[in-house]
C-alpha atoms as a PDB file:
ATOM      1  CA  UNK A   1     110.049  93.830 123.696  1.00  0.00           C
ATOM      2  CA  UNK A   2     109.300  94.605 120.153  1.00  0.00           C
ATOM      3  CA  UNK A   3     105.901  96.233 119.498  1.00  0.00           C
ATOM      4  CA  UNK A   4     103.466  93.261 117.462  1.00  0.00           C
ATOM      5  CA  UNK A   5     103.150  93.545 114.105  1.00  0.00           C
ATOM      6  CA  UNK A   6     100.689  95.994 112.475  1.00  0.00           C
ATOM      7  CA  UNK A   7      97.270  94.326 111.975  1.00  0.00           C
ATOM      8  CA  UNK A   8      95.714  94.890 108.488  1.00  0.00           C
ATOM      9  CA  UNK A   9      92.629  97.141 108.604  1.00  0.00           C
ATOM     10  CA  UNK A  10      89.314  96.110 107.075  1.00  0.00           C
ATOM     11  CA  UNK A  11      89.859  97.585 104.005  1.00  0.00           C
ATOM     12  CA  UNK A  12      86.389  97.252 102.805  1.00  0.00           C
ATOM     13  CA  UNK A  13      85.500  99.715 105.728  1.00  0.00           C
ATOM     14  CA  UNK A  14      85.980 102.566 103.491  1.00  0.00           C
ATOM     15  CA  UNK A  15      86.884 103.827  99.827  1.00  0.00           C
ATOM     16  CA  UNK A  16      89.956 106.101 101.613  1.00  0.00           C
ATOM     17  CA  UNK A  17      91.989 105.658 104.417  1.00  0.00           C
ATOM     18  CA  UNK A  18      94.504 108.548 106.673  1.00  0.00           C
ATOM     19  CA  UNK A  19      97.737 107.676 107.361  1.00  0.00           C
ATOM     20  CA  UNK A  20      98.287 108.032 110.829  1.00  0.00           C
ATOM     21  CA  UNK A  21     102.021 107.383 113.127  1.00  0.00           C
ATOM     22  CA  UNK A  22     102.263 106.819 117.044  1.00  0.00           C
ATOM     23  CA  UNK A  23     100.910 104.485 117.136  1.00  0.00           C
ATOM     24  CA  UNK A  24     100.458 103.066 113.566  1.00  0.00           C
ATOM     25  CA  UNK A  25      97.400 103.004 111.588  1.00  0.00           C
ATOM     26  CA  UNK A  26      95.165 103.448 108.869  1.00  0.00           C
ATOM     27  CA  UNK A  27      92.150 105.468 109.467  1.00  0.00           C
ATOM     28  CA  UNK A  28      88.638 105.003 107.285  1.00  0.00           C
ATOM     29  CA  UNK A  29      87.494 108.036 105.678  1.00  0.00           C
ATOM     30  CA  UNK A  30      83.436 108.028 105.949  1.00  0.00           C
ATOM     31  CA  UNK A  31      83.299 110.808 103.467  1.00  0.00           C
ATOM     32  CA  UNK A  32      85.887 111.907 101.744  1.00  0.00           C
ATOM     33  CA  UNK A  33      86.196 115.804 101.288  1.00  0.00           C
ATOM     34  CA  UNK A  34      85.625 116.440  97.329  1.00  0.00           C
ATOM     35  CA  UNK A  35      83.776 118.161  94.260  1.00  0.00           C
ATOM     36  CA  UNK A  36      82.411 116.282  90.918  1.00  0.00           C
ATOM     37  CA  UNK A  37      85.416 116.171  88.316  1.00  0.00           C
ATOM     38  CA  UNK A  38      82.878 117.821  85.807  1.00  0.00           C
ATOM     39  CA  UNK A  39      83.399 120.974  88.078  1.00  0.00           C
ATOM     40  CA  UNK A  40      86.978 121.513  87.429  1.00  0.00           C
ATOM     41  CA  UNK A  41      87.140 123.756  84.729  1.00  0.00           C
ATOM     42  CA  UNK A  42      90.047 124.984  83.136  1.00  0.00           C
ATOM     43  CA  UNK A  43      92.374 122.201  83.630  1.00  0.00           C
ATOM     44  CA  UNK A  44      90.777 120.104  81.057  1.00  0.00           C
ATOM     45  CA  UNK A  45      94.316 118.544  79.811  1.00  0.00           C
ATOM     46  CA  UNK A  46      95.693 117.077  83.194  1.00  0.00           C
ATOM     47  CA  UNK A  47      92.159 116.366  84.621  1.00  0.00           C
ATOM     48  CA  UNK A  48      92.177 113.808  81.010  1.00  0.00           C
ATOM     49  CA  UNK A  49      95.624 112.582  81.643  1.00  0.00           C
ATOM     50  CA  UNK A  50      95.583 112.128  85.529  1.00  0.00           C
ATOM     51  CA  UNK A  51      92.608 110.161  84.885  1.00  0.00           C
ATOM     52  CA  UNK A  52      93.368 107.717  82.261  1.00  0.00           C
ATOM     53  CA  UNK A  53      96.934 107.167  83.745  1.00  0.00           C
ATOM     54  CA  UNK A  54      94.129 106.404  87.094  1.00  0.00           C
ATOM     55  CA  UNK A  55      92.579 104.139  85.776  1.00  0.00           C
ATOM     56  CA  UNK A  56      95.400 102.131  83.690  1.00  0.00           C
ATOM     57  CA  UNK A  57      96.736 101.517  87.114  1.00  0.00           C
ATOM     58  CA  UNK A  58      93.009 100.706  89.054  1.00  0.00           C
ATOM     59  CA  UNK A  59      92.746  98.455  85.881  1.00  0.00           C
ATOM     60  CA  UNK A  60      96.183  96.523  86.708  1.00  0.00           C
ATOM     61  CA  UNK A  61      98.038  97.912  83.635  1.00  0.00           C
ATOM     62  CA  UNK A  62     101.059 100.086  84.032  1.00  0.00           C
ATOM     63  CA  UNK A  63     100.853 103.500  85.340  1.00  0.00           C
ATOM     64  CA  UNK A  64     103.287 106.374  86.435  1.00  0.00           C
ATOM     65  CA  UNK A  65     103.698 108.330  89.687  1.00  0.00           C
ATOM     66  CA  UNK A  66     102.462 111.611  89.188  1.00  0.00           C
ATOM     67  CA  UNK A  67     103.776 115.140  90.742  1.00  0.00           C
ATOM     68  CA  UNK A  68     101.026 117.762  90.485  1.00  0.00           C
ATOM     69  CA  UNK A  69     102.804 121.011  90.757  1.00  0.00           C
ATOM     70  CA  UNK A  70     101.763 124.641  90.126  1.00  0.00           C
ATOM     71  CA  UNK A  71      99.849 127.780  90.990  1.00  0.00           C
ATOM     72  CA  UNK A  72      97.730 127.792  94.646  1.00  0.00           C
ATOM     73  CA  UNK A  73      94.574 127.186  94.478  1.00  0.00           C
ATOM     74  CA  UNK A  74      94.086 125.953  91.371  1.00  0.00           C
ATOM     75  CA  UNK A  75      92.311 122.692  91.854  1.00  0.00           C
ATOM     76  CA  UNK A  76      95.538 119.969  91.880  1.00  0.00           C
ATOM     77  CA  UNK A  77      94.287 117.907  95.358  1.00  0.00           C
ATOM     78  CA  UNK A  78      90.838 118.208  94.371  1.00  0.00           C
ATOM     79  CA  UNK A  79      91.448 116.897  91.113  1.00  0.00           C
ATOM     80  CA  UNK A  80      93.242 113.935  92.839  1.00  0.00           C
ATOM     81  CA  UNK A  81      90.037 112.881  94.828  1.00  0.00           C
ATOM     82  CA  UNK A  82      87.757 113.483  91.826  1.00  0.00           C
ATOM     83  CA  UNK A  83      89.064 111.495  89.878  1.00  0.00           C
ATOM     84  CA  UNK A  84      89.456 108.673  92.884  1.00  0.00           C
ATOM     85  CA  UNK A  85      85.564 109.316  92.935  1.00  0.00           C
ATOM     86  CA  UNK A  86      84.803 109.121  88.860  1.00  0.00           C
ATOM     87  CA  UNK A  87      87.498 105.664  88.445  1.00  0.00           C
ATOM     88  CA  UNK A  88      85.184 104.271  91.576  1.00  0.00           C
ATOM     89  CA  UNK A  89      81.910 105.036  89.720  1.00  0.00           C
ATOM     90  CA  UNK A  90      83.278 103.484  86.691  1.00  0.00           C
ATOM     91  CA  UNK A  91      83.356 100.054  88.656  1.00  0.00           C
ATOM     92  CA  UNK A  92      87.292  99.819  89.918  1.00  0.00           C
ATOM     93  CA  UNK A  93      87.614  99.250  93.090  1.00  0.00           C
ATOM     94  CA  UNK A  94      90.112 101.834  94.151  1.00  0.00           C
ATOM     95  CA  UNK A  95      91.473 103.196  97.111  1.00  0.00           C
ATOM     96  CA  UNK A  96      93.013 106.168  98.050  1.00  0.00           C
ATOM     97  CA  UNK A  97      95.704 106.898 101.078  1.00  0.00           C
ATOM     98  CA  UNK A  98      96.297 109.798 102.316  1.00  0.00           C
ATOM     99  CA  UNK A  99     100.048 110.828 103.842  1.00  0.00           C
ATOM    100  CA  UNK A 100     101.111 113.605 105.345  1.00  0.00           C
ATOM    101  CA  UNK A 101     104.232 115.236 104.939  1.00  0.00           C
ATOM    102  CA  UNK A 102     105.967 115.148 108.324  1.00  0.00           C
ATOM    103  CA  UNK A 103     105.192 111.026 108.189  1.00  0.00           C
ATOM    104  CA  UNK A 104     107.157 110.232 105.325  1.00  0.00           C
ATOM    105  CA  UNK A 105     109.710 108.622 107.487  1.00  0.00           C
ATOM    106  CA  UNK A 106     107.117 105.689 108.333  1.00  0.00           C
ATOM    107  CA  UNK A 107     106.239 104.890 104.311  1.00  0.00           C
ATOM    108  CA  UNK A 108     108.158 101.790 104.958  1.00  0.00           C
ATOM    109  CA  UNK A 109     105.866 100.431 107.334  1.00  0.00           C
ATOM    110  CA  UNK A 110     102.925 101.612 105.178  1.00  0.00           C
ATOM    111  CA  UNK A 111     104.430 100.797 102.234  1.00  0.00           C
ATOM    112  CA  UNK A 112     104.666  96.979 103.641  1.00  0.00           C
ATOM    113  CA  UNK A 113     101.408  97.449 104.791  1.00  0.00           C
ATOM    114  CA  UNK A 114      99.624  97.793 101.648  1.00  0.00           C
ATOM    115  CA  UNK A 115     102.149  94.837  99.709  1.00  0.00           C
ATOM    116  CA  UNK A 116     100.079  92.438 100.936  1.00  0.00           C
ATOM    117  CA  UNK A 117      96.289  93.594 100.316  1.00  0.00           C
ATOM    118  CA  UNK A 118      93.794  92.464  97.811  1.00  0.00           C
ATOM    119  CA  UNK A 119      92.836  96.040  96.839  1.00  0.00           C
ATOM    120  CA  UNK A 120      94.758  98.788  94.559  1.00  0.00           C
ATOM    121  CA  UNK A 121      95.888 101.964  96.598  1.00  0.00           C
ATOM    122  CA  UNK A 122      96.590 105.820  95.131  1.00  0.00           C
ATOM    123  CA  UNK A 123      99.144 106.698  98.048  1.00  0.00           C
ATOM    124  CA  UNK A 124      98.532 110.876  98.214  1.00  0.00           C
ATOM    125  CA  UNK A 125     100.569 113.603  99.620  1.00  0.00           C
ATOM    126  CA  UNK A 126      99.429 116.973  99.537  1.00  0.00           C
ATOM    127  CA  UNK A 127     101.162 120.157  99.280  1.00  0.00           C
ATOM    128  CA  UNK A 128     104.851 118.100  99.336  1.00  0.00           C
ATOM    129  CA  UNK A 129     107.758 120.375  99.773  1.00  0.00           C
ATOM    130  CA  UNK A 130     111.619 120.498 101.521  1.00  0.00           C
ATOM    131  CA  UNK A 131     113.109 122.812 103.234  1.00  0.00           C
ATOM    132  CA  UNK A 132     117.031 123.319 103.574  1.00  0.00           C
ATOM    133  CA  UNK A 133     117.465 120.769 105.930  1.00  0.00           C
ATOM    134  CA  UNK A 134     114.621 118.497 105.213  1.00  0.00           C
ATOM    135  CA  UNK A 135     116.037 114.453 105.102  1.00  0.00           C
ATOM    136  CA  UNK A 136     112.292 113.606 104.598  1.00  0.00           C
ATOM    137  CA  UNK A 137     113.260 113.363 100.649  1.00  0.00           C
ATOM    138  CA  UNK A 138     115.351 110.184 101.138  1.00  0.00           C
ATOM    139  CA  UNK A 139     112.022 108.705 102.333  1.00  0.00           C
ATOM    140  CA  UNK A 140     110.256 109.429  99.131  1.00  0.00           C
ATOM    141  CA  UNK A 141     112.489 107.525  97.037  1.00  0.00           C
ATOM    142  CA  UNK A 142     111.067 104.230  98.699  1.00  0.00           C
ATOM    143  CA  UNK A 143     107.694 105.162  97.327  1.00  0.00           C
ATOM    144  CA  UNK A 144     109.010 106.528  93.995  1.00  0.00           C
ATOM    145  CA  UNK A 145     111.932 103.585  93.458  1.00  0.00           C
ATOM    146  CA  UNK A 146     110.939 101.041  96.296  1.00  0.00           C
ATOM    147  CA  UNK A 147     115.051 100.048  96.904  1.00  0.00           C
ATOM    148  CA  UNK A 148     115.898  96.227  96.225  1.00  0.00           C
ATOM    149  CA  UNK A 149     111.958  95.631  97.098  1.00  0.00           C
ATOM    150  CA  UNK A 150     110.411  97.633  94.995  1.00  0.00           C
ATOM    151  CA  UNK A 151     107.163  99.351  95.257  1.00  0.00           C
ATOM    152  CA  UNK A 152     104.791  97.321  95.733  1.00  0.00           C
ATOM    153  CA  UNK A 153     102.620  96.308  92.000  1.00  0.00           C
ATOM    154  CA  UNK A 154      99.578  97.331  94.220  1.00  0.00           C
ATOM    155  CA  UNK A 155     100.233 101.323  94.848  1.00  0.00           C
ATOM    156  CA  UNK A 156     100.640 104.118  93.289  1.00  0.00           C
ATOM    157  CA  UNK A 157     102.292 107.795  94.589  1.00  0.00           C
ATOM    158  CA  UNK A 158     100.519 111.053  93.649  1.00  0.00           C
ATOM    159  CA  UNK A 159     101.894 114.222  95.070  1.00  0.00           C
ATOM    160  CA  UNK A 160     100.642 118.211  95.495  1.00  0.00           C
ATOM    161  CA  UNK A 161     103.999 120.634  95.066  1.00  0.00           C
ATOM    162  CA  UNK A 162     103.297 124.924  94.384  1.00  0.00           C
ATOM    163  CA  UNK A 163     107.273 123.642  93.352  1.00  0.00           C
ATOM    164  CA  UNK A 164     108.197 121.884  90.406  1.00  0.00           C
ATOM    165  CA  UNK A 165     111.268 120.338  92.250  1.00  0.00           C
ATOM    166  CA  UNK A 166     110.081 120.187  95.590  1.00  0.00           C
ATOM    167  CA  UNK A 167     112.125 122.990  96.841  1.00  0.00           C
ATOM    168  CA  UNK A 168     112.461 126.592  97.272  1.00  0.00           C
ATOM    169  CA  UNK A 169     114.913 128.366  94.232  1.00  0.00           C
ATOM    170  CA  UNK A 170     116.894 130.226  96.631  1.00  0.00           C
ATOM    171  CA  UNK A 171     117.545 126.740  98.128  1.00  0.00           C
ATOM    172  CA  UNK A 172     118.918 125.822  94.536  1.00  0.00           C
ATOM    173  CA  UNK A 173     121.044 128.613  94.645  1.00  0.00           C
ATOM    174  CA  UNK A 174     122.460 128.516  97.572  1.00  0.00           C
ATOM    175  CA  UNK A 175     123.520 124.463  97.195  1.00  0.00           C
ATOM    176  CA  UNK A 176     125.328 125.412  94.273  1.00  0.00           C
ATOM    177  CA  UNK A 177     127.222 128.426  95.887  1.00  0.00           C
ATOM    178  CA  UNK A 178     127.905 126.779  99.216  1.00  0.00           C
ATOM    179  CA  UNK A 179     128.706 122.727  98.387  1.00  0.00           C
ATOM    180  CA  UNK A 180     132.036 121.679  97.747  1.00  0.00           C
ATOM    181  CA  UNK A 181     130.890 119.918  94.771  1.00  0.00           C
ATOM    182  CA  UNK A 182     127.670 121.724  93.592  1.00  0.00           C
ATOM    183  CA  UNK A 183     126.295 120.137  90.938  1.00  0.00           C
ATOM    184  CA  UNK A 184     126.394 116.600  92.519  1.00  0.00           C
ATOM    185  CA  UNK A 185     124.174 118.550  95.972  1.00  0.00           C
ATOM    186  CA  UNK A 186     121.731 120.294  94.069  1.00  0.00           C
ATOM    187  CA  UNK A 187     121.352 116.742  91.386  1.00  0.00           C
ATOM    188  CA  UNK A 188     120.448 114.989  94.434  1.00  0.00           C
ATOM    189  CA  UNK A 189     117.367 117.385  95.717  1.00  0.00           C
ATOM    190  CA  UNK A 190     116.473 118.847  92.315  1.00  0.00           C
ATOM    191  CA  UNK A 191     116.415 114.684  90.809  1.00  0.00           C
ATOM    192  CA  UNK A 192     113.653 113.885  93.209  1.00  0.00           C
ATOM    193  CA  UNK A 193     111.142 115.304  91.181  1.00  0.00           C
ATOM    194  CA  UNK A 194     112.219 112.943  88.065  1.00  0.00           C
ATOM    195  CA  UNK A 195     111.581 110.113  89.295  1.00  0.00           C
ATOM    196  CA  UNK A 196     108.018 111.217  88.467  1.00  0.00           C
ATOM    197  CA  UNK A 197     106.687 109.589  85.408  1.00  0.00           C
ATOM    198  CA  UNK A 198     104.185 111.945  84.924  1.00  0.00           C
ATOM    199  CA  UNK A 199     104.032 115.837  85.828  1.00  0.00           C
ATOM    200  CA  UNK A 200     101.272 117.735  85.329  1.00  0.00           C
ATOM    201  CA  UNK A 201     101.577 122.099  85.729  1.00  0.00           C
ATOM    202  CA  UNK A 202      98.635 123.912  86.879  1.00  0.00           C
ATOM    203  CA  UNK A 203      98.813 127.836  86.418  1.00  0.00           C
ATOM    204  CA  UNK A 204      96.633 131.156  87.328  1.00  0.00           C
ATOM    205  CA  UNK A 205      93.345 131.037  85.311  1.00  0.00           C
ATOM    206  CA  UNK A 206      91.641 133.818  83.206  1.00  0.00           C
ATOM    207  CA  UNK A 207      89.277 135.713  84.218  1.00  0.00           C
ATOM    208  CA  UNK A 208      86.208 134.115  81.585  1.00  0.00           C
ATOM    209  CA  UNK A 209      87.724 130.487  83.247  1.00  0.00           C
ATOM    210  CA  UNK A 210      87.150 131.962  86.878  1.00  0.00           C
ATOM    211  CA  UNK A 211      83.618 133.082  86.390  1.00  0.00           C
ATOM    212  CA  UNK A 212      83.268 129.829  84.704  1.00  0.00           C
ATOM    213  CA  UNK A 213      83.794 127.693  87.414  1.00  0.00           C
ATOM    214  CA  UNK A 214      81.529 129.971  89.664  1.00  0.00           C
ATOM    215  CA  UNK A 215      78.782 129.398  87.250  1.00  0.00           C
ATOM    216  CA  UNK A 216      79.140 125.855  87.581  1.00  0.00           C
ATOM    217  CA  UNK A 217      79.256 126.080  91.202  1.00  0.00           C
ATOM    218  CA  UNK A 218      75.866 127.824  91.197  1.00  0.00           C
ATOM    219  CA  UNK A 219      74.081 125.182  88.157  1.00  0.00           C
ATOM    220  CA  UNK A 220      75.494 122.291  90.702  1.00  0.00           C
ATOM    221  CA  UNK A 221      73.745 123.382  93.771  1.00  0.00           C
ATOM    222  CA  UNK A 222      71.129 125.558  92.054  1.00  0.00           C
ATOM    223  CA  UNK A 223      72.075 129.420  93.442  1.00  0.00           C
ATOM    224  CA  UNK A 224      70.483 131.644  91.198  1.00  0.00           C
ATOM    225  CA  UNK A 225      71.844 135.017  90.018  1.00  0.00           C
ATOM    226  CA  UNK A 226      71.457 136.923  86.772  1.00  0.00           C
ATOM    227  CA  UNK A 227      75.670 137.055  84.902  1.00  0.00           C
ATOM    228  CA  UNK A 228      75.556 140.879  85.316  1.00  0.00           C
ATOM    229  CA  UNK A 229      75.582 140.551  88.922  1.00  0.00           C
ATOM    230  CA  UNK A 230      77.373 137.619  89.579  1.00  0.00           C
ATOM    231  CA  UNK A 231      80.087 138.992  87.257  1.00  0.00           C
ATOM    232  CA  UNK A 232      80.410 142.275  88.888  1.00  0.00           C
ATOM    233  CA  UNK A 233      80.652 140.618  92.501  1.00  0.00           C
ATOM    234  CA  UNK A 234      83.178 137.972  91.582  1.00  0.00           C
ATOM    235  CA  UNK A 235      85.630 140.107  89.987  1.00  0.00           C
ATOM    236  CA  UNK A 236      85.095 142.747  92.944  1.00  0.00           C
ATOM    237  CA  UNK A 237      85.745 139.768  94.959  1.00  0.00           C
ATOM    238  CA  UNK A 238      88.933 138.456  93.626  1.00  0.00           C
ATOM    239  CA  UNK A 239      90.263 141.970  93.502  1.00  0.00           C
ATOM    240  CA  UNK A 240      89.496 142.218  97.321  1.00  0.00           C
ATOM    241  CA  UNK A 241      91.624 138.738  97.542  1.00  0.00           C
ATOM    242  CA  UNK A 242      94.729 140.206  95.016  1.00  0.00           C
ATOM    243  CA  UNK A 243      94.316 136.602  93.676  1.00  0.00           C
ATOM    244  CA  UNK A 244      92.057 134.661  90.859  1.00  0.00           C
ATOM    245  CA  UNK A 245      91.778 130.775  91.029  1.00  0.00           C
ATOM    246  CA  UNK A 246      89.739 127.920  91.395  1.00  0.00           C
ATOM    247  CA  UNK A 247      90.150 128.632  95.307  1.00  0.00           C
ATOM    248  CA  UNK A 248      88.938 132.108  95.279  1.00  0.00           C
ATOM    249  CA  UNK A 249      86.195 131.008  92.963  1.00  0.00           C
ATOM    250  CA  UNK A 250      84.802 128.642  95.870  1.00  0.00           C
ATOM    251  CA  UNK A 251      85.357 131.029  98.706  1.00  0.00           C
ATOM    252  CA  UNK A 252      82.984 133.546  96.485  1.00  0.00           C
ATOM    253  CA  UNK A 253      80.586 130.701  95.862  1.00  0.00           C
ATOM    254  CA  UNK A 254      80.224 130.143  99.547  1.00  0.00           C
ATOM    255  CA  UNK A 255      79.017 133.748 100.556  1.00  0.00           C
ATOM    256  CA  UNK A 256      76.692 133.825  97.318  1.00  0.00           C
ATOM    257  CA  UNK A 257      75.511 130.640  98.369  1.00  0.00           C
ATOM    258  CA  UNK A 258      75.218 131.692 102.452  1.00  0.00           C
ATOM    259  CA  UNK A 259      73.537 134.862 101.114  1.00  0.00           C
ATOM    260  CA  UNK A 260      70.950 133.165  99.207  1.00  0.00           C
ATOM    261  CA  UNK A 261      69.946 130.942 102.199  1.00  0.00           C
ATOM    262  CA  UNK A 262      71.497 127.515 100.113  1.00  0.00           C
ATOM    263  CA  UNK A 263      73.436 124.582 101.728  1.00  0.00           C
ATOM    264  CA  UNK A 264      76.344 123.442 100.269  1.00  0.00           C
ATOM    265  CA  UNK A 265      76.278 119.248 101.567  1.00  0.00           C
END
């Protein structure tokens, strides 16, 4: 009565794959949604480190998980699936898995999945977080420690977090004021996020870094505006948005770019 065992997918369908439950599978990618790394500006230090630790791992050397964890907005998935793109173009044949949040309960299956292949896999969850009376943690340690298995040589766990331990403060708080023994309740949660070799912080850019990356936008897909305007609408527009980031930067870039009759592909 047992469902039959997961078939492997053609891997060589695709440079990225979704994780998908009910049934199941792993999805190919055509194109995968992403900007040039050399557009990312202002995160020149973990854009260097994500992508050497990338490529000691695409090269079969030893490599840490990585927690990306910071301000919105400020470029930490794209940075993931540049430099997926920039390790490819340098001749490693990587490939990148994306899991969602709410499936973390099936990265067993995946997990065993993926053992077996001839390939080298970044497994990516975006935006990762826990509430209150999330269990979904437990699940991550498979990934992170991989239990009396161990994870698998082959893959590799990058996460997205606006929290540096995965969880709200207030959570924090209240663990400690409501367990019988708090320290050992809020170790538990708040240890999750160590078992990251490698965390990288991403916080609010200036305002020279923010026009910066709109410049770049417009050189890339050649809009063309004198500074003094550009300048004067971008900072208008983040003020509009009460926010400044690389996210802001592209939702400006967009209208300029609509306004001027340019595609963006």
């Amino acid at each position: 009565m047992a469902p039959a065992p997961l078939a492997a997918p053609e891997f060589g369908a695709a440079d990225a794959f979704v994780w998908h439950t009910e049934p199941d599978r792993l999805e190919p990618v055509p194109q995968v949604n992403r900007i040039d790394l050399k557009l990312l500006v202002g995160i020149d230090r973990s854009r260097d480190t994500l992508l050497s630790n990338t490529l000691q791992f695409a090269r079969g050397l030893p490599a840490n998980n990585a927690l990306l964890w910071g301000a919105r907005g400020m470029g930490k998935s794209s940075i993931v699936k540049a430099v997926h793109a920039e390790v490819r173009t340098q001749g490693q044949d990587l490939k990148l898995v994306e899991l969602q949040r709410e499936d973390l309960p099936s990265v067993g299956r995946l997990l065993n999945l993926l053992r077996g292949a001839p390939h080298r896999f970044v497994l990516f969850c975006d935006d990762l977080s826990f509430s209150h009376d999330d269990q979904h943690y437990k699940s991550l340690k498979a990934v992170l420690d991989g239990g009396i298995e161990g994870r698998p040589e082959n893959v590799l766990f990058y996460a997205t977090s606006n929290r540096r331990h995965l969880m709200p403060r207030d959570m924090i708080e209240n663990e400690r004021s409501t367990s019988i023994n708090p320290s050992e309740a809020v170790e538990e949660k708040v240890s999750l996020s160590d078992r990251f070799g490698l965390w990288l912080g991403f916080h609010p850019c200036s305002q020279d870094e923010y026009l910066a990356m709109i410049r770049g936008y417009c050189t890339e897909h050649g809009v063309e505006i004198d500074d003094e305007t550009l300048w004067a609408e971008a900072i208008e527009w983040q003020a509009t948005r009460g926010a400044r980031s690389g996210r802001v930067a592209w939702q400006y870039f967009l209208d300029l770019a609509g306004r001027k009759g340019v595609k963006v592909g």
